[in-house]
Protein backbone atom coordinates (compact mmCIF):
# COMPACT_ATOMS: atom_id res chain seq x y z
CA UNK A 1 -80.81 127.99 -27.01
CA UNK A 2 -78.56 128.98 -24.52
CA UNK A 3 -78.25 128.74 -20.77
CA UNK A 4 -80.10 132.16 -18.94
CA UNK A 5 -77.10 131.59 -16.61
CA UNK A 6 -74.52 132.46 -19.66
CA UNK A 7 -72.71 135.19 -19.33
CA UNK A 8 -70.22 136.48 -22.13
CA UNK A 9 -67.63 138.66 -22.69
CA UNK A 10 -66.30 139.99 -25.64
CA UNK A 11 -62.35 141.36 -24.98
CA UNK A 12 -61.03 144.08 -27.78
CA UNK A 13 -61.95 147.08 -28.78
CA UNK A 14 -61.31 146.81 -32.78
CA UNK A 15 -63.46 145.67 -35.98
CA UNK A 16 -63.53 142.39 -35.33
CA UNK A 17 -64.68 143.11 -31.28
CA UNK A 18 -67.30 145.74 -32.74
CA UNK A 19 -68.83 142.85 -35.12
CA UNK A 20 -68.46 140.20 -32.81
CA UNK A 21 -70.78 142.72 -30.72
CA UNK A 22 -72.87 143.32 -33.03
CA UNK A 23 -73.74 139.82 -34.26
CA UNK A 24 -74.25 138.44 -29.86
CA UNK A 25 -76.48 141.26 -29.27
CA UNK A 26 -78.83 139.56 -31.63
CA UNK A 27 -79.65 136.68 -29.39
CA UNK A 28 -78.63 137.68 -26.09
CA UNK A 29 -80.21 139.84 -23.19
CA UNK A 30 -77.26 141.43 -22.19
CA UNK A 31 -73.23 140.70 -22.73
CA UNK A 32 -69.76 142.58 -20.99
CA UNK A 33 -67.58 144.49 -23.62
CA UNK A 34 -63.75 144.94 -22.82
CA UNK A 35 -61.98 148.16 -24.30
CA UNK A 36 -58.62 148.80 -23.61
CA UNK A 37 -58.91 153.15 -22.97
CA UNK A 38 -61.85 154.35 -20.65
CA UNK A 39 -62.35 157.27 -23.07
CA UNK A 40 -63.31 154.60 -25.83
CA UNK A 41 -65.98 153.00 -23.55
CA UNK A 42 -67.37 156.27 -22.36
CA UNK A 43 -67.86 157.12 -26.28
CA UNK A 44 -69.40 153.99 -26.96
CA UNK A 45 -72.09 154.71 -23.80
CA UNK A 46 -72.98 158.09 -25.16
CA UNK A 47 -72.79 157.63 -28.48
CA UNK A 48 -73.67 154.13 -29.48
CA UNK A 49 -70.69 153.45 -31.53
CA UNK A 50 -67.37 152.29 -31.55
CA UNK A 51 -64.86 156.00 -32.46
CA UNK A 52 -62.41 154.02 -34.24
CA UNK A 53 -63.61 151.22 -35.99
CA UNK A 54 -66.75 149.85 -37.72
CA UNK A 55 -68.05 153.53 -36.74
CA UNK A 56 -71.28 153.20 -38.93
CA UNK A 57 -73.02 150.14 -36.23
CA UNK A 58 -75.07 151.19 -33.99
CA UNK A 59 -74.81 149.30 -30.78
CA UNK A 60 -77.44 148.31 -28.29
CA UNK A 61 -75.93 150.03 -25.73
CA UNK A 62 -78.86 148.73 -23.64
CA UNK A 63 -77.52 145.38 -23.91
CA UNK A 64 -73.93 145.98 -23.21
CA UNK A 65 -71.84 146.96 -20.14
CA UNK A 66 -68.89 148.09 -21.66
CA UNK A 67 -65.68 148.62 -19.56
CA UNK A 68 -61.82 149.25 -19.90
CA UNK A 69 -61.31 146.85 -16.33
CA UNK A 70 -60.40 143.70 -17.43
CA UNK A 71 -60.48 142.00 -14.29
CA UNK A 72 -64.07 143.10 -13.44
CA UNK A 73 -65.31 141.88 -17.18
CA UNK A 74 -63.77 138.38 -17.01
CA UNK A 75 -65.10 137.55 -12.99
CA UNK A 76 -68.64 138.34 -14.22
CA UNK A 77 -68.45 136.29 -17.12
CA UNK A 78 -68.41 132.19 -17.90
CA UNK A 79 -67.99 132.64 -21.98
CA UNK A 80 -64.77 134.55 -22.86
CA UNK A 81 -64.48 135.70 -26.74
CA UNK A 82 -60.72 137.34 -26.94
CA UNK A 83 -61.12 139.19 -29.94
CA UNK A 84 -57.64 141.03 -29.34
CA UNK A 85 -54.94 141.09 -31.90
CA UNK A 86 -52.67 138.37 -30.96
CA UNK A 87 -49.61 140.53 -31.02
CA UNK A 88 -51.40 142.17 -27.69
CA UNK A 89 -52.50 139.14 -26.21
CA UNK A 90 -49.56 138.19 -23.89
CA UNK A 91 -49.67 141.73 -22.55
CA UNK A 92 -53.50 142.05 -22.05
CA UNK A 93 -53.34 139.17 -19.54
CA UNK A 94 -50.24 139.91 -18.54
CA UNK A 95 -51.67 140.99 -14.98
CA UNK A 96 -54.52 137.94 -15.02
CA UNK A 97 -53.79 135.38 -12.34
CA UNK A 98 -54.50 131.71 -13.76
CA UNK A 99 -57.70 131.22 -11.05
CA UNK A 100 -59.10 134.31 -12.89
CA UNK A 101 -59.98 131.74 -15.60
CA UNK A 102 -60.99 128.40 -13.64
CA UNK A 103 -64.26 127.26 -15.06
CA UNK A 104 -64.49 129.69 -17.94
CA UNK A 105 -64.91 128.41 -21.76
CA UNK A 106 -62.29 130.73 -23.56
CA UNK A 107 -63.37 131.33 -27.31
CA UNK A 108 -60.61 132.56 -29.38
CA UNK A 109 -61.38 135.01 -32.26
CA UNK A 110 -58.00 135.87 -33.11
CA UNK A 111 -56.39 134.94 -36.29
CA UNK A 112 -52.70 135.32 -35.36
CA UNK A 113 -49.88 133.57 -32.88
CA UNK A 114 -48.82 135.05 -29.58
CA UNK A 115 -45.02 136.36 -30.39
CA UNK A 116 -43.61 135.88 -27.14
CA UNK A 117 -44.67 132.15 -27.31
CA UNK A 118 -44.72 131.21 -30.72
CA UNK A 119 -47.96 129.62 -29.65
CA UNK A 120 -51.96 129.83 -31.47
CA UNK A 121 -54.05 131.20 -28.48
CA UNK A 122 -55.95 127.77 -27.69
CA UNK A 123 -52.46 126.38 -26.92
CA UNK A 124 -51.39 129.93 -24.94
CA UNK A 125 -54.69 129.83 -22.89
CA UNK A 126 -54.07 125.81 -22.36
CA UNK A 127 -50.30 126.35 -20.99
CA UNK A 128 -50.20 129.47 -19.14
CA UNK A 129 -54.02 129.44 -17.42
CA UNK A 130 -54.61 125.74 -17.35
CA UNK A 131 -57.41 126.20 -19.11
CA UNK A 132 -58.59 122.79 -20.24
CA UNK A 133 -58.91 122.02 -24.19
CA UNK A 134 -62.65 121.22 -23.92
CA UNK A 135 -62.45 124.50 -22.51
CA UNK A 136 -61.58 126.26 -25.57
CA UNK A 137 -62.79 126.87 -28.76
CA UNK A 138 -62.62 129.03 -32.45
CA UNK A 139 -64.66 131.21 -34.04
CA UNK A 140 -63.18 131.50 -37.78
CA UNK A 141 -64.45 132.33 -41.03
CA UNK A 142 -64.97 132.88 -44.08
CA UNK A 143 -66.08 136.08 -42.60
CA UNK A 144 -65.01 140.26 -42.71
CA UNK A 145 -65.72 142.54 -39.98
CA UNK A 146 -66.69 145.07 -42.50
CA UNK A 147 -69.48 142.65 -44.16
CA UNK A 148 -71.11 141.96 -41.10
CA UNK A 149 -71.58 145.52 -40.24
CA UNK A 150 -72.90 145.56 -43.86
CA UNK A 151 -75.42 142.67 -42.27
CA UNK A 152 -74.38 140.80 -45.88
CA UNK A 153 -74.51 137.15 -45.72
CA UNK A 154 -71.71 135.38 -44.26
CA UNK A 155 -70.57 132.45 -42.89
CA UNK A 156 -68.93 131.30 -39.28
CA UNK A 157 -67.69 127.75 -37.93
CA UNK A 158 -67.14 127.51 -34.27
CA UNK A 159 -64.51 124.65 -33.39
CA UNK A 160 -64.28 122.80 -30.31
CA UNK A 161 -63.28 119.61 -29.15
CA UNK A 162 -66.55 120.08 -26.56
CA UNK A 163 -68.95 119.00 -29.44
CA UNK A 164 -72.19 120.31 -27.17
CA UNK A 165 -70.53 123.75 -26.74
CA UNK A 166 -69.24 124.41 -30.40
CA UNK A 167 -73.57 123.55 -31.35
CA UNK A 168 -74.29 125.99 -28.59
CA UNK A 169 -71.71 128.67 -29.71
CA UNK A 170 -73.55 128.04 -33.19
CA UNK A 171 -76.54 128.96 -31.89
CA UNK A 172 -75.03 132.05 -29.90
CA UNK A 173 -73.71 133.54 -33.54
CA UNK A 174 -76.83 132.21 -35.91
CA UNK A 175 -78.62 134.98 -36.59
CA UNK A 176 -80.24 136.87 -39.85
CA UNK A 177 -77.18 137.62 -41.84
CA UNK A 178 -75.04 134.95 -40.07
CA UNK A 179 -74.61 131.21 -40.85
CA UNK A 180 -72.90 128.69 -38.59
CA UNK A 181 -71.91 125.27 -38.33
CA UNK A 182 -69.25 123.35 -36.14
CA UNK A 183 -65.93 121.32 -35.93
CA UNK A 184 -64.04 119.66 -33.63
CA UNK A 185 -60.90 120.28 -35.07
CA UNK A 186 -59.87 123.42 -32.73
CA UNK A 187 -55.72 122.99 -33.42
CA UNK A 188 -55.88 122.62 -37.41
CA UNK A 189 -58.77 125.18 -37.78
CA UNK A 190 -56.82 127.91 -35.72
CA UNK A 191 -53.92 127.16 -37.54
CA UNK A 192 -55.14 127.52 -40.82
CA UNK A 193 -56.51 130.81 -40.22
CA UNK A 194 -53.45 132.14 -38.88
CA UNK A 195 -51.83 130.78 -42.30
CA UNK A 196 -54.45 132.21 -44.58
CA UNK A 197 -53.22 135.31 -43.13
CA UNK A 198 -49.68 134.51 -44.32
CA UNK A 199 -50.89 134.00 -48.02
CA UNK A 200 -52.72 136.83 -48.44
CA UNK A 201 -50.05 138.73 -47.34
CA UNK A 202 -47.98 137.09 -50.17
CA UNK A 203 -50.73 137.21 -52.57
CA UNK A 204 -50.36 141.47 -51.92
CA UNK A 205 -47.05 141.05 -52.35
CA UNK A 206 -47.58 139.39 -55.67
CA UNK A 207 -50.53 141.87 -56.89
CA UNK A 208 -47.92 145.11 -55.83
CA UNK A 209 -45.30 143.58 -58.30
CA UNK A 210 -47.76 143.67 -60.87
CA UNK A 211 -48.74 139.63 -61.42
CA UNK A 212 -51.85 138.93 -62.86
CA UNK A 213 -55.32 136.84 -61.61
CA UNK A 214 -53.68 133.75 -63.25
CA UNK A 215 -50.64 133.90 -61.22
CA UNK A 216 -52.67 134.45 -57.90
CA UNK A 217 -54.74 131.43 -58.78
CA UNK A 218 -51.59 129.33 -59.08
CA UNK A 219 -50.62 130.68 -55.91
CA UNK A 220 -53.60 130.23 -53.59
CA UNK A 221 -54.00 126.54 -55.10
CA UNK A 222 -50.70 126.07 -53.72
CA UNK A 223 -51.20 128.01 -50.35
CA UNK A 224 -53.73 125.38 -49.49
CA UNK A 225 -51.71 122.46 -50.30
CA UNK A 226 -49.62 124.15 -47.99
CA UNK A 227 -51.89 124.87 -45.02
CA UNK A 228 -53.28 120.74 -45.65
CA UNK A 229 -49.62 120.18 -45.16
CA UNK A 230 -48.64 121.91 -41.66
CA UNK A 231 -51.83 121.33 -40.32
CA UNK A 232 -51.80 117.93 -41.12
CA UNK A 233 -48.17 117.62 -39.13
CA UNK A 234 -48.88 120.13 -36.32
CA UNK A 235 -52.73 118.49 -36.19
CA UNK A 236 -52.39 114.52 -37.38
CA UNK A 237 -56.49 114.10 -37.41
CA UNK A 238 -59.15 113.27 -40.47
CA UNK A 239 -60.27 117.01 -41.93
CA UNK A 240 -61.24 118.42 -45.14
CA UNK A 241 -59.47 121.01 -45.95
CA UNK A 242 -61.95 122.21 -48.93
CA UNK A 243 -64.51 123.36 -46.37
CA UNK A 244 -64.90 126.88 -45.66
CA UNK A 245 -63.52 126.89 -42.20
CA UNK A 246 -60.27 126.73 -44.82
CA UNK A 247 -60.17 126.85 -48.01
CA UNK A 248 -62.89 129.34 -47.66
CA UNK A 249 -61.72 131.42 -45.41
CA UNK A 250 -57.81 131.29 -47.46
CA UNK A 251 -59.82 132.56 -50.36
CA UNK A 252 -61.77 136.13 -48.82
CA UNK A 253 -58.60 136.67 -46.70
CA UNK A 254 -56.74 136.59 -50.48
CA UNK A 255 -58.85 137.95 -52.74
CA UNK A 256 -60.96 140.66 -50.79
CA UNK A 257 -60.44 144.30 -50.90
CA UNK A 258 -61.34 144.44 -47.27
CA UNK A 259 -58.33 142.04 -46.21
CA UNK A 260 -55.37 144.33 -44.10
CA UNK A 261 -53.03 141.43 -44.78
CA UNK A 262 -53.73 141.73 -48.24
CA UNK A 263 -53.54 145.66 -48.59
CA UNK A 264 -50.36 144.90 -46.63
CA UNK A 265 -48.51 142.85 -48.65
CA UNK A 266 -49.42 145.14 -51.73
CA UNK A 267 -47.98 148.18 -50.42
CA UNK A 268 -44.99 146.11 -49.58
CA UNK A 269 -44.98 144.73 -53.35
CA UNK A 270 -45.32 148.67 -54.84
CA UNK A 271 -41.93 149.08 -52.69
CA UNK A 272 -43.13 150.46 -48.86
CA UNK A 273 -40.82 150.08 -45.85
CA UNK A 274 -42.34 147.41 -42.98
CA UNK A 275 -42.65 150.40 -40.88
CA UNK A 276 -43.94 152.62 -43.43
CA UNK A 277 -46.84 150.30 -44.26
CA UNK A 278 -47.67 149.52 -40.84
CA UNK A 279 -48.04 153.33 -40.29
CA UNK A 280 -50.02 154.32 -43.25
CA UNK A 281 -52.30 151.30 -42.13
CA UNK A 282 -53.01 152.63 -38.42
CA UNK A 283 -54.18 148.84 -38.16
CA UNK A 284 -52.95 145.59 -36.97
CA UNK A 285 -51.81 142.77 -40.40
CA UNK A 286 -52.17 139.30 -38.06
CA UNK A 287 -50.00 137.63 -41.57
CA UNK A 288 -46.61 140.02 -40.54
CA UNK A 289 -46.36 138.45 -36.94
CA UNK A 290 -47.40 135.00 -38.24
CA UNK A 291 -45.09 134.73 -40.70
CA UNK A 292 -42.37 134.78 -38.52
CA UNK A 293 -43.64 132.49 -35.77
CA UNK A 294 -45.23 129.93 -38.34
CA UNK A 295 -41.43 129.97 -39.65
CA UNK A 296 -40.10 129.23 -36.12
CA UNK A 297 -42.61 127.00 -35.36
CA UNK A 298 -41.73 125.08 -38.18
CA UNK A 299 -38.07 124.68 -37.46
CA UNK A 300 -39.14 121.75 -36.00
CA UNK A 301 -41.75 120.51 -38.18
CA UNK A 302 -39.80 120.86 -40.92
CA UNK A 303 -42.73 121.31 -43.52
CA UNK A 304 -42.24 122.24 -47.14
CA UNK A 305 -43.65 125.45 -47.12
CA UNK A 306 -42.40 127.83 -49.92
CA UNK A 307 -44.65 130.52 -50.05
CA UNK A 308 -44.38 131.61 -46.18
CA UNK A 309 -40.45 131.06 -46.73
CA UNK A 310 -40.46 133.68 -49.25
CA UNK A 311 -42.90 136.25 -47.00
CA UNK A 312 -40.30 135.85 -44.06
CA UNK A 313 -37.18 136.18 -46.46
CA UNK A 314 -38.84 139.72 -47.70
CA UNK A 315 -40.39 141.00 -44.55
CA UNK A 316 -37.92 139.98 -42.19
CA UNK A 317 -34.82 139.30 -43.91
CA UNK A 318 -34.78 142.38 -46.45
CA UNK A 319 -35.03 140.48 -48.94
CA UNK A 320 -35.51 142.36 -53.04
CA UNK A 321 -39.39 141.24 -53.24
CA UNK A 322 -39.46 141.36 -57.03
CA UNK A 323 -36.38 138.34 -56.72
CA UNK A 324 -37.93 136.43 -53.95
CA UNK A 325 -41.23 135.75 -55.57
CA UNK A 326 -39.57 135.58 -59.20
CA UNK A 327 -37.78 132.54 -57.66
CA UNK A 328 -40.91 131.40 -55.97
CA UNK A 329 -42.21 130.68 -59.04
CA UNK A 330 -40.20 127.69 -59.71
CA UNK A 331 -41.42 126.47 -57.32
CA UNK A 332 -45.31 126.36 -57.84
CA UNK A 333 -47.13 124.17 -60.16
């Protein structure tokens, strides 16, 4: 069990922050809560729930101090879980001095790349606050924020290359309706579920044009190929990539009704505008700003990677969908 000196903090205010709330308040006496607007925080005091996502949980208010001052929730905690969207990130710590974070374990629950640095967050935490890798760690899925406030069944793996704190993260997120187990692959695990993102984007895409389940199971097999091949570059170490920290997590980000990324790319596949999609949302697809950095990123890796080629040529080039994936599927086997 964990440490009575522990402290966590959970930073975001959105689904994935509510559930992430949710699930720590089973095994822990009390935990800080960081929400970006004051009004949200004073709603969640009174009324016990988050006003804008997940609103169904009830939270143990007893249990949590939430706040929208980020500099008084990080010095009273040791665990930090940034459960931000990773196009925020940069500017959420933008006023953080690096000895803010000396001695704190940083715990990344985002699922995208900071766009300012083309970097995944363990490597943005590493650089810019010195914060050492042991230091950091993953929380990734198979796992939706809107099954957990179901309390169905569903699975977690908490990376690390601190093998005693991943199995004591484990034990921090175990609880009734939660599984866990660990990995010390933090890089390739946080990179594949920023790809997964990607995919499912493209698998929208695919499902807006009108292609069928055989086409999308043609095209997921190949999305993992893909993800064993970056990660494999951008990670060289021994992994499985048919575990559910990957594979498993590529296929509910895909398939699930409850994906954004997915519900993204099929409005963009039925014809929407970026912006138009993004504003009928009203919620953050991680896959649209990882598209574009994983395509950077991989100027330099130079990594066959045909399906994310043909997400960036549509979303960011303006590219005639319908063509792009038509010629996509040449390439797939």
């Amino acid at each position: 069990m964990m440490e009575n000196s522990t402290k966590i903090a959970v930073i975001g205010g959105g689904s994935w922050a509510t559930a992430i709330v949710k699930i720590l308040c089973n095994n822990v006496d009390s935990l800080s809560w960081w929400v970006r607007k004051e009004e949200v925080a004073v709603h969640i005091r009174t009324f016990h729930h988050n006003p804008n996502y997940l609103q169904s949980v009830e939270l143990d208010v007893a249990k949590i101090n939430v706040s929208s001052d980020l500099h008084d929730i990080i010095k009273e905690a040791n665990i930090l879980v940034i459960a931000t969207p990773s196009a925020f990130i940069d500017s959420v710590f933008s006023g953080i001095e690096k000895k803010a974070l000396e001695g704190k374990f940083i715990l990344s629950a985002v699922k995208g790349i900071v766009p300012e640095t083309f970097e995944i967050p363990a490597h943005y935490f590493h650089r810019k606050f010195n914060v050492p890798s042991k230091q950091i760690g993953i929380v990734c899925g198979p796992c939706h924020a809107e099954e957990v406030a179901l309390e169905r069944l569903s699975y977690l793996t908490l990376a690390s290359e601190n093998e005693d704190m991943a199995v004591e993260l484990a034990t921090l997120f175990s609880c009734r309706y939660i599984k866990t187990s660990t990995s010390d692959d933090l890089y390739g695990t946080e990179f594949s579920a920023v790809l997964k993102n990607v995919y499912a984007l493209a698998g929208g895409i695919c499902a807006g044009l009108g292609y069928g389940d055989n086409f999308q199971a043609v095209l997921i097999s190949n999305a993992i190929q893909e993800i064993e091949r970056f990660i494999d570059v951008a990670n060289p170490i021994h992994r499985d990539v048919k575990s559910s920290a990957y594979l498993g997590d590529l296929l509910v980000t895909a398939y699930s009704n409850f994906s954004r990324n997915r519900t993204f790319g099929v409005m963009i596949g039925k014809g929407y505008s970026v912006k138009s999609a993004q504003l009928e949302m009203n919620m953050i697809a991680e896959g649209y700003y990882a598209v574009k950095c994983v395509h950077e990123i991989n100027k330099k890796l130079l990594v066959d990677l045909p399906i994310v080629d043909a997400v960036y040529e549509i979303l960011y080039n303006g590219h005639n969908s319908k063509l792009v994936i038509e010629h996509l599927t040449h390439k797939l086997s």
